[in-house]
N, C-alpha and C. Protein backbone atom coordinates (compact mmCIF):
# COMPACT_ATOMS: atom_id res chain seq x y z
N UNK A 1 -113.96 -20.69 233.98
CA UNK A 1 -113.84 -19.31 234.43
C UNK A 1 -114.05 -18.39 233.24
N UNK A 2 -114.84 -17.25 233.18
CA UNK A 2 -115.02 -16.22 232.41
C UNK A 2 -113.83 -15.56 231.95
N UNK A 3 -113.70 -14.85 231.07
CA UNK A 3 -112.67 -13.95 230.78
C UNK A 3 -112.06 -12.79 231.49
N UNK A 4 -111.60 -11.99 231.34
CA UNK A 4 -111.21 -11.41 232.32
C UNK A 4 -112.00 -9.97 232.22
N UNK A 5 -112.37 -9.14 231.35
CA UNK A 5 -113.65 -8.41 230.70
C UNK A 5 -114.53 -8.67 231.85
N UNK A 6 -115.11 -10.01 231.68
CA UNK A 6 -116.45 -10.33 232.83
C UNK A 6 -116.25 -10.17 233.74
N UNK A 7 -114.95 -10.72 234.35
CA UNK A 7 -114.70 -10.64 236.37
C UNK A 7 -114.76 -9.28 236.38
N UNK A 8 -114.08 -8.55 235.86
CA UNK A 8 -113.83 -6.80 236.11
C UNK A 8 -115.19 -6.19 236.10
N UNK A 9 -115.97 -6.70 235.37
CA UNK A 9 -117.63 -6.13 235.49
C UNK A 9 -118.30 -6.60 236.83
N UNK A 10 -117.97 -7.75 237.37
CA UNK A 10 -118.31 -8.59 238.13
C UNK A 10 -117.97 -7.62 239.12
N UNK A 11 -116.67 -7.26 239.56
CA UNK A 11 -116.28 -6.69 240.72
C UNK A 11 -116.91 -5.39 240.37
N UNK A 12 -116.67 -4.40 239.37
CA UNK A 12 -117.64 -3.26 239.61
C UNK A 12 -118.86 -3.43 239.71
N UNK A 13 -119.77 -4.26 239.48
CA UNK A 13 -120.93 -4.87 240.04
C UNK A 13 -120.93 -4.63 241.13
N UNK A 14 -120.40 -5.46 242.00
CA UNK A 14 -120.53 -5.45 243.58
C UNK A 14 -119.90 -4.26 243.97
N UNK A 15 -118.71 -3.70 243.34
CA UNK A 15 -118.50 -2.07 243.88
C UNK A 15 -119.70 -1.17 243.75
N UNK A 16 -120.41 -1.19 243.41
CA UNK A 16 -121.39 -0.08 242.27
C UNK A 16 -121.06 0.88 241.48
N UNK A 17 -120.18 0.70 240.78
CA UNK A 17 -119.53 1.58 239.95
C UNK A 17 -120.21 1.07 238.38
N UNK A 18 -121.24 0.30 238.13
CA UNK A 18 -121.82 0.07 236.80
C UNK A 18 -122.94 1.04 236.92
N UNK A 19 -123.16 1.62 235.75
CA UNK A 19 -124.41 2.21 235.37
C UNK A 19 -126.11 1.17 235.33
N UNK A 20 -126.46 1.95 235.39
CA UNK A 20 -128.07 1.23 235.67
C UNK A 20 -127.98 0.40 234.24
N UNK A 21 -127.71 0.93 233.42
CA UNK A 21 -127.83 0.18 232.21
C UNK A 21 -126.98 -1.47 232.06
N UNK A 22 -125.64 -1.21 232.26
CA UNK A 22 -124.61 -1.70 232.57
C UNK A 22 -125.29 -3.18 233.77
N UNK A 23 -125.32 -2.37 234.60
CA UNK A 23 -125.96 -3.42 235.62
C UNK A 23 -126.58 -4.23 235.46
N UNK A 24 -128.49 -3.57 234.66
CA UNK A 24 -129.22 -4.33 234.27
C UNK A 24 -128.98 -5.67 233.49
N UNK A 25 -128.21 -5.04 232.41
CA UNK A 25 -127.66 -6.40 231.14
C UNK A 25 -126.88 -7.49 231.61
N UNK A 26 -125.69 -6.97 233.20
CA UNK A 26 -125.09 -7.72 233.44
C UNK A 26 -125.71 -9.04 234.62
N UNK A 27 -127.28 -8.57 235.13
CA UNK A 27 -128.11 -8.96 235.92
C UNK A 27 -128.46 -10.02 235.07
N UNK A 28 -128.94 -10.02 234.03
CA UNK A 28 -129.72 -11.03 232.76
C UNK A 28 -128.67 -11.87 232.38
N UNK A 29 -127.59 -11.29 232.25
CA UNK A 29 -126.58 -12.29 231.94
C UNK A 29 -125.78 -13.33 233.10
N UNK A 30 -125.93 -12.65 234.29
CA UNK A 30 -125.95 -13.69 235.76
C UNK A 30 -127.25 -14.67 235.10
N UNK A 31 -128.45 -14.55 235.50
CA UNK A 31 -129.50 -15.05 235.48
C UNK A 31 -129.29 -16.55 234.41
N UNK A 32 -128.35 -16.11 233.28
CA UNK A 32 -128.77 -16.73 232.15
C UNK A 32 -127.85 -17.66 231.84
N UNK A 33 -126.53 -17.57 233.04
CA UNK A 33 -125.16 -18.08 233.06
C UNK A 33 -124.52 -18.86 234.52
N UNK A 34 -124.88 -20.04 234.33
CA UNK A 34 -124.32 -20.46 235.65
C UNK A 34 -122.68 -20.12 236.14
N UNK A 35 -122.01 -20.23 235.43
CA UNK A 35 -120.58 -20.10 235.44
C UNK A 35 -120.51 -18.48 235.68
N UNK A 36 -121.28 -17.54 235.26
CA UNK A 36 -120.83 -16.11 235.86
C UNK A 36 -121.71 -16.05 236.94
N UNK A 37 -122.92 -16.99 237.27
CA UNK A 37 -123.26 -16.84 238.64
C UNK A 37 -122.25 -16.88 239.78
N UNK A 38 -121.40 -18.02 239.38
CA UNK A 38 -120.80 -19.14 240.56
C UNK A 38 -119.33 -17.82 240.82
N UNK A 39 -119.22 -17.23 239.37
CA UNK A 39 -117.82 -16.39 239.46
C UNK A 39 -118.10 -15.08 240.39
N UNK A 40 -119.55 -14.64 240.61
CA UNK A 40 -120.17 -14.07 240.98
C UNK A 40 -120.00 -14.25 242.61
N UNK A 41 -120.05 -15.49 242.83
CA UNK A 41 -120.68 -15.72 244.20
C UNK A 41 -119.34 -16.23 244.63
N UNK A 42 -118.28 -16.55 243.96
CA UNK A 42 -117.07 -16.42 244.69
C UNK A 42 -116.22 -15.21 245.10
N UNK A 43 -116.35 -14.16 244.33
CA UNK A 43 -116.15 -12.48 244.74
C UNK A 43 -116.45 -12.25 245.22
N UNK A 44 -117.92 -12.34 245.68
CA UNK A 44 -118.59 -12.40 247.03
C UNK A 44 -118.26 -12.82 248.60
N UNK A 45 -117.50 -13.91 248.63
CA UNK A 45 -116.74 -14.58 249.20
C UNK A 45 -115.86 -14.31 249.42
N UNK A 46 -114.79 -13.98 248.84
CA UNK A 46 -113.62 -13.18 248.86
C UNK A 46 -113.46 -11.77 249.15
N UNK A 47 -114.72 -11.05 248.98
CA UNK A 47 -114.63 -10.25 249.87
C UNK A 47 -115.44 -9.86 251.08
N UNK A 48 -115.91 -10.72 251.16
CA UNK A 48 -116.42 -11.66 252.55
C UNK A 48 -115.56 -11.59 253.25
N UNK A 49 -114.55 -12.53 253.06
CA UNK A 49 -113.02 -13.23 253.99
C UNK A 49 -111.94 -11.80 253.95
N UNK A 50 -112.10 -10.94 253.30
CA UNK A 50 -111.08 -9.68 253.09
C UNK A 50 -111.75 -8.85 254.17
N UNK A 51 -113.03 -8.70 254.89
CA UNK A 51 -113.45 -7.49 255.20
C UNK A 51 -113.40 -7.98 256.47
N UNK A 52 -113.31 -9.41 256.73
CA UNK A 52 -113.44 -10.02 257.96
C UNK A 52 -111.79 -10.03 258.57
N UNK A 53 -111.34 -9.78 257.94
CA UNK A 53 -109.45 -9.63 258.06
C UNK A 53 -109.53 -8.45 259.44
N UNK A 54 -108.88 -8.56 260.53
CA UNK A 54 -108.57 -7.25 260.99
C UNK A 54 -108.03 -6.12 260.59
N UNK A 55 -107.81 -4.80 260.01
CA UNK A 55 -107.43 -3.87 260.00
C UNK A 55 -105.66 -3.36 260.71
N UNK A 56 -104.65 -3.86 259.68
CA UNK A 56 -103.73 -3.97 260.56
C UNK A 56 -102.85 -1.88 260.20
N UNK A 57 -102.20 -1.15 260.94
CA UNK A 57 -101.57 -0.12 260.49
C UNK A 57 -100.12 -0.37 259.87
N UNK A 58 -99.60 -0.27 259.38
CA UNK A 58 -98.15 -0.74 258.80
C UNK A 58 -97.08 -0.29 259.68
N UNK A 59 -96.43 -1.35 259.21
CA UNK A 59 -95.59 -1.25 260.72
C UNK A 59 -94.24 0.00 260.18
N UNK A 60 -93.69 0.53 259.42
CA UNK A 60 -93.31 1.89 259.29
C UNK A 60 -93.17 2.47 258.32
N UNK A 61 -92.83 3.58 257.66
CA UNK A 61 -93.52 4.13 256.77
C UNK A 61 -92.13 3.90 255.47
N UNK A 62 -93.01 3.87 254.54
CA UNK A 62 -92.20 3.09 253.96
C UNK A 62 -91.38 4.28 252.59
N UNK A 63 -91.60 5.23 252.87
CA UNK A 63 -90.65 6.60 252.24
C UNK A 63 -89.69 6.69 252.31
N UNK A 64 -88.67 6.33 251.54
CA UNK A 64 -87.31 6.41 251.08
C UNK A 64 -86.60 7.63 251.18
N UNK A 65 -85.41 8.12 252.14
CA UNK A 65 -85.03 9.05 252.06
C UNK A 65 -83.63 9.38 251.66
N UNK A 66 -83.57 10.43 251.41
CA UNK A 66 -81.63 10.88 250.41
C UNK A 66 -80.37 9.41 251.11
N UNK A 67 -81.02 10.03 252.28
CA UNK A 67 -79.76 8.73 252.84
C UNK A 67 -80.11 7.29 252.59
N UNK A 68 -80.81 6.80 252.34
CA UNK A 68 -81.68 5.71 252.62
C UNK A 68 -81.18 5.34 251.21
N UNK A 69 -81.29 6.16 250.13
CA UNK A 69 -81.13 5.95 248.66
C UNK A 69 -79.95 6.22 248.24
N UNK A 70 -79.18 6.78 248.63
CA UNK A 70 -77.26 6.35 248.64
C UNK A 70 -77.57 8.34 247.85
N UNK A 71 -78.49 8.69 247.51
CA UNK A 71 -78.49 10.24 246.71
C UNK A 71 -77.65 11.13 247.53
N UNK A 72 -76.92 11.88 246.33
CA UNK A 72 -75.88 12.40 246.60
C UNK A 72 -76.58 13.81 246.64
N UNK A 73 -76.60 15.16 247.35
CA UNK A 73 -77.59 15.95 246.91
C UNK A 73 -76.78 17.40 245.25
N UNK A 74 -77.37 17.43 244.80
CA UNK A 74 -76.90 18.10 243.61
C UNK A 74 -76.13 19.38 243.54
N UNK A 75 -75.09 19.43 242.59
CA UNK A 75 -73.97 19.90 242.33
C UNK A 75 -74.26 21.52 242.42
N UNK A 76 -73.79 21.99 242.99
CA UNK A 76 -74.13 23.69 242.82
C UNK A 76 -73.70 24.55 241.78
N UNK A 77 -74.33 25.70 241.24
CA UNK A 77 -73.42 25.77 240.17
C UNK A 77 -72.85 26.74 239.94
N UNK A 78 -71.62 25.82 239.84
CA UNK A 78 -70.19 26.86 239.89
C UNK A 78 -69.79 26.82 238.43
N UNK A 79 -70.56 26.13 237.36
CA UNK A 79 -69.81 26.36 236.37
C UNK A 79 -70.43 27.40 235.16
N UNK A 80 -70.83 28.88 235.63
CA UNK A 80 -71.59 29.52 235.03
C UNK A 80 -71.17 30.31 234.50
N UNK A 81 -69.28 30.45 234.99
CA UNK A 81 -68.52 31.29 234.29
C UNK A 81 -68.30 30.51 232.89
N UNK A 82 -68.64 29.24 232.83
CA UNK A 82 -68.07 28.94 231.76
C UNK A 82 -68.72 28.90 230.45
N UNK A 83 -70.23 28.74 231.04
CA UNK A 83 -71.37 29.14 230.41
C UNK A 83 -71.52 30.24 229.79
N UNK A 84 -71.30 31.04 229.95
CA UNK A 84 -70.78 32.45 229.98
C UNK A 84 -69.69 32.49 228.93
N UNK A 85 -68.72 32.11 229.16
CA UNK A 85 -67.66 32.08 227.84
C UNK A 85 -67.92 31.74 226.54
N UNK A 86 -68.46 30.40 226.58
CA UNK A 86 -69.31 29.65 225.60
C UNK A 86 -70.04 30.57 224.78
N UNK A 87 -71.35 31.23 225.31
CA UNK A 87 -72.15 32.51 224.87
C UNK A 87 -71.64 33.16 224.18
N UNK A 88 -70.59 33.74 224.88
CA UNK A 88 -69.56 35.31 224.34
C UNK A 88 -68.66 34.69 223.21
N UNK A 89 -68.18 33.41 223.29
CA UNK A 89 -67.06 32.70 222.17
C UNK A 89 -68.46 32.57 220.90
N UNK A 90 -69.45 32.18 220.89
CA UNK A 90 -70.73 32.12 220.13
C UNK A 90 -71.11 33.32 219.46
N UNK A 91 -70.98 33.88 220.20
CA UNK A 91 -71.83 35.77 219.68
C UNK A 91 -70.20 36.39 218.90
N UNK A 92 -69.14 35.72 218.93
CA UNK A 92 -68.10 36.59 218.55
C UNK A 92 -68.02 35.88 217.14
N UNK A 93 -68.25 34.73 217.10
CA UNK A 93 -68.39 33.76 215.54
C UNK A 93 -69.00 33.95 214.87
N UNK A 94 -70.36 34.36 215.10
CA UNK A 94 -70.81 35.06 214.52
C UNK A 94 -71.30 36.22 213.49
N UNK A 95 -70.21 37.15 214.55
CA UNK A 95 -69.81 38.64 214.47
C UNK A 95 -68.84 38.55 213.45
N UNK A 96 -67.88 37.46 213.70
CA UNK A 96 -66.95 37.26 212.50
C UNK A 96 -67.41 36.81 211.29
N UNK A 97 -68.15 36.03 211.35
CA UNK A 97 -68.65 35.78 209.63
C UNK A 97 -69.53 36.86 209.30
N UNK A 98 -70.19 37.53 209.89
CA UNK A 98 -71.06 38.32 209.71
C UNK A 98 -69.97 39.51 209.04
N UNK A 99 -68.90 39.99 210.09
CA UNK A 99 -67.99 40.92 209.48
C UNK A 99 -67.31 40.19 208.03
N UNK A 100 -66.85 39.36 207.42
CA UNK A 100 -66.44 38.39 206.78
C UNK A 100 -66.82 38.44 205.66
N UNK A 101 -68.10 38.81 206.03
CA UNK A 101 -69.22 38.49 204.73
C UNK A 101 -69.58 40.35 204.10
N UNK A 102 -69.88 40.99 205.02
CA UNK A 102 -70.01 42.41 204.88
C UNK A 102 -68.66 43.37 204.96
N UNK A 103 -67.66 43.34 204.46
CA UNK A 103 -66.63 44.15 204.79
C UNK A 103 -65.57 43.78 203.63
N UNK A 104 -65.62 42.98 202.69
CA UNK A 104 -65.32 42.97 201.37
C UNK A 104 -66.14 43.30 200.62
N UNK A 105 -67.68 43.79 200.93
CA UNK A 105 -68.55 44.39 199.92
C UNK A 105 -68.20 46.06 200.16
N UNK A 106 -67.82 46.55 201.26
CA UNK A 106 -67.72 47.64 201.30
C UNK A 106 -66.49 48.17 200.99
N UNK A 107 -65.49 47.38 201.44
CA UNK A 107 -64.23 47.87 200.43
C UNK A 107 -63.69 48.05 198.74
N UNK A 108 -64.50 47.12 198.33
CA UNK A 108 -64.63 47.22 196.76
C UNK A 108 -65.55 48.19 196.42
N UNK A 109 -66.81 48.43 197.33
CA UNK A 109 -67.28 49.70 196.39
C UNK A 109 -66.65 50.72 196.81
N UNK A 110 -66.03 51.10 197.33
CA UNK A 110 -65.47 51.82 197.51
C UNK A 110 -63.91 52.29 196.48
N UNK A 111 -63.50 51.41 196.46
CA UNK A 111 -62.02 50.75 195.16
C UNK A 111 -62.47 51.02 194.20
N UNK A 112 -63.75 50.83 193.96
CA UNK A 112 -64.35 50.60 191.91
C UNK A 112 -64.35 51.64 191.66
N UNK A 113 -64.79 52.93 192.24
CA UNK A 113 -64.84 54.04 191.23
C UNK A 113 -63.80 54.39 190.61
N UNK A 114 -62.42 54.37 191.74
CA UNK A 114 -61.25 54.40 191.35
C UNK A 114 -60.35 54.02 190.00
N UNK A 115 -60.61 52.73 190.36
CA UNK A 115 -60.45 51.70 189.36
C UNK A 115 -60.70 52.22 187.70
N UNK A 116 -62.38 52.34 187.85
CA UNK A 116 -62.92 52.72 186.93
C UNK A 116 -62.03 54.00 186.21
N UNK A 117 -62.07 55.01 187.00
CA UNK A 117 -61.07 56.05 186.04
C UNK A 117 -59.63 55.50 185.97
N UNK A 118 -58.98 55.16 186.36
CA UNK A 118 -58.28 54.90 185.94
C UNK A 118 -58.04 53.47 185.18
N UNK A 119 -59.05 52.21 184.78
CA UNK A 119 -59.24 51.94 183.56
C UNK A 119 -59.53 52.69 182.17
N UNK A 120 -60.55 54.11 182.25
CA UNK A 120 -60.99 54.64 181.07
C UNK A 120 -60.09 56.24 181.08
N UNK A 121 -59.04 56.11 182.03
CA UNK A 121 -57.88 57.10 181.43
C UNK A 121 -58.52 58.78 182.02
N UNK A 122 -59.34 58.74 182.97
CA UNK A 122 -59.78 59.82 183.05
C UNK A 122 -59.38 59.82 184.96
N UNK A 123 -59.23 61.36 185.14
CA UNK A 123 -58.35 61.58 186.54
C UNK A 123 -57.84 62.56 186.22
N UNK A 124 -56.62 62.76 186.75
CA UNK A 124 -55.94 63.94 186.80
C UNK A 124 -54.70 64.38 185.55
N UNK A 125 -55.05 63.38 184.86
CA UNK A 125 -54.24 63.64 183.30
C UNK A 125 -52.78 63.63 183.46
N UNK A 126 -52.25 62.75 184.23
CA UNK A 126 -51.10 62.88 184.42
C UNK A 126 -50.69 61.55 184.39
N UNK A 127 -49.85 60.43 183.67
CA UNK A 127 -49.94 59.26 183.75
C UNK A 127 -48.16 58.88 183.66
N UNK A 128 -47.26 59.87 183.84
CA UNK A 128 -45.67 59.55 184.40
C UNK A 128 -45.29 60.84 184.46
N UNK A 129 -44.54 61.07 185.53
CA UNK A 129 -43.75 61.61 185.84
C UNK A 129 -44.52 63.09 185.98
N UNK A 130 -45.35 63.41 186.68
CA UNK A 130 -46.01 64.13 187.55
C UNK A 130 -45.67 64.52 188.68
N UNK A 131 -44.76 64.64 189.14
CA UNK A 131 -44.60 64.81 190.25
C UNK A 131 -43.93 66.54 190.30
N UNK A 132 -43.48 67.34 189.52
CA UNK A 132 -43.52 68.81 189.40
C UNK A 132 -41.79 68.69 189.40
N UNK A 133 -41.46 67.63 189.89
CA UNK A 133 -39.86 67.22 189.20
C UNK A 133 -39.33 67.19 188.03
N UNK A 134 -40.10 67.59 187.25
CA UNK A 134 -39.40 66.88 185.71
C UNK A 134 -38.70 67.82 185.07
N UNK A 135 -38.24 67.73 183.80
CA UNK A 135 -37.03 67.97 183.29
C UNK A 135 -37.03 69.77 182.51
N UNK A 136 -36.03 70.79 183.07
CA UNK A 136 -36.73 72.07 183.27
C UNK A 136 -35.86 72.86 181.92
């Protein structure tokens, strides 16, 4: 028996699904090959005995349905409030590192100038007992 390459040419052969080219080469190579003759002329045969078969309709249709397949039909969804939370708990974590990160830069510049004069002694020149209390 031929390989399996050959039978498959063999049967598109007799389908006509080979190209003229295809065909031709595989014609010369029947001619030139007893063993792909004979493989030839048993496909032939076989579908000989297949076409001679009566035509039967199937006896019922064979489509599987929800019940048939134990399928349960799918969950509705009720859980979208929670989906929802998730989102909003997400966008607030965010918001927090984001605040976290930006809101100690703005309080120190704000502090430093301060700071600053009163590291280099300059302000309101008053450094104890300022308060309009003192000793009269």
């Amino acid at each position: 028996m031929k390989n399996f390459r050959d039978i498959e040419q063999l049967s598109a052969y007799l389908d006509g699904q080979l190209s003229p080219s295809d065909s031709a080469r595989l014609e010369s190579r029947i001619t030139a090959d007893p063993e792909l003759a004979s493989a030839l002329s048993d496909l032939r045969a076989a579908r000989g005995i297949l076409r001679k078969l009566p035509a039967r309709k199937a006896p019922r249709n064979f489509t599987l349905t929800r019940q048939m397949v134990g399928l349960k039909p799918p969950l509705p969804r009720t859980f979208s409030f929670f989906r929802f939370s998730t989102a909003f708990a997400t966008i607030l974590l965010i918001l927090t590192f984001a605040a976290n990160s930006v809101l100690p830069r703005i309080s120190f510049g704000a502090a430093a100038p301060l700071a600053a004069q009163e590291a280099f002694g300059v302000g309101d020149g008053c450094t104890s007992g300022c308060g309009g209390g003192g000793p009269a």
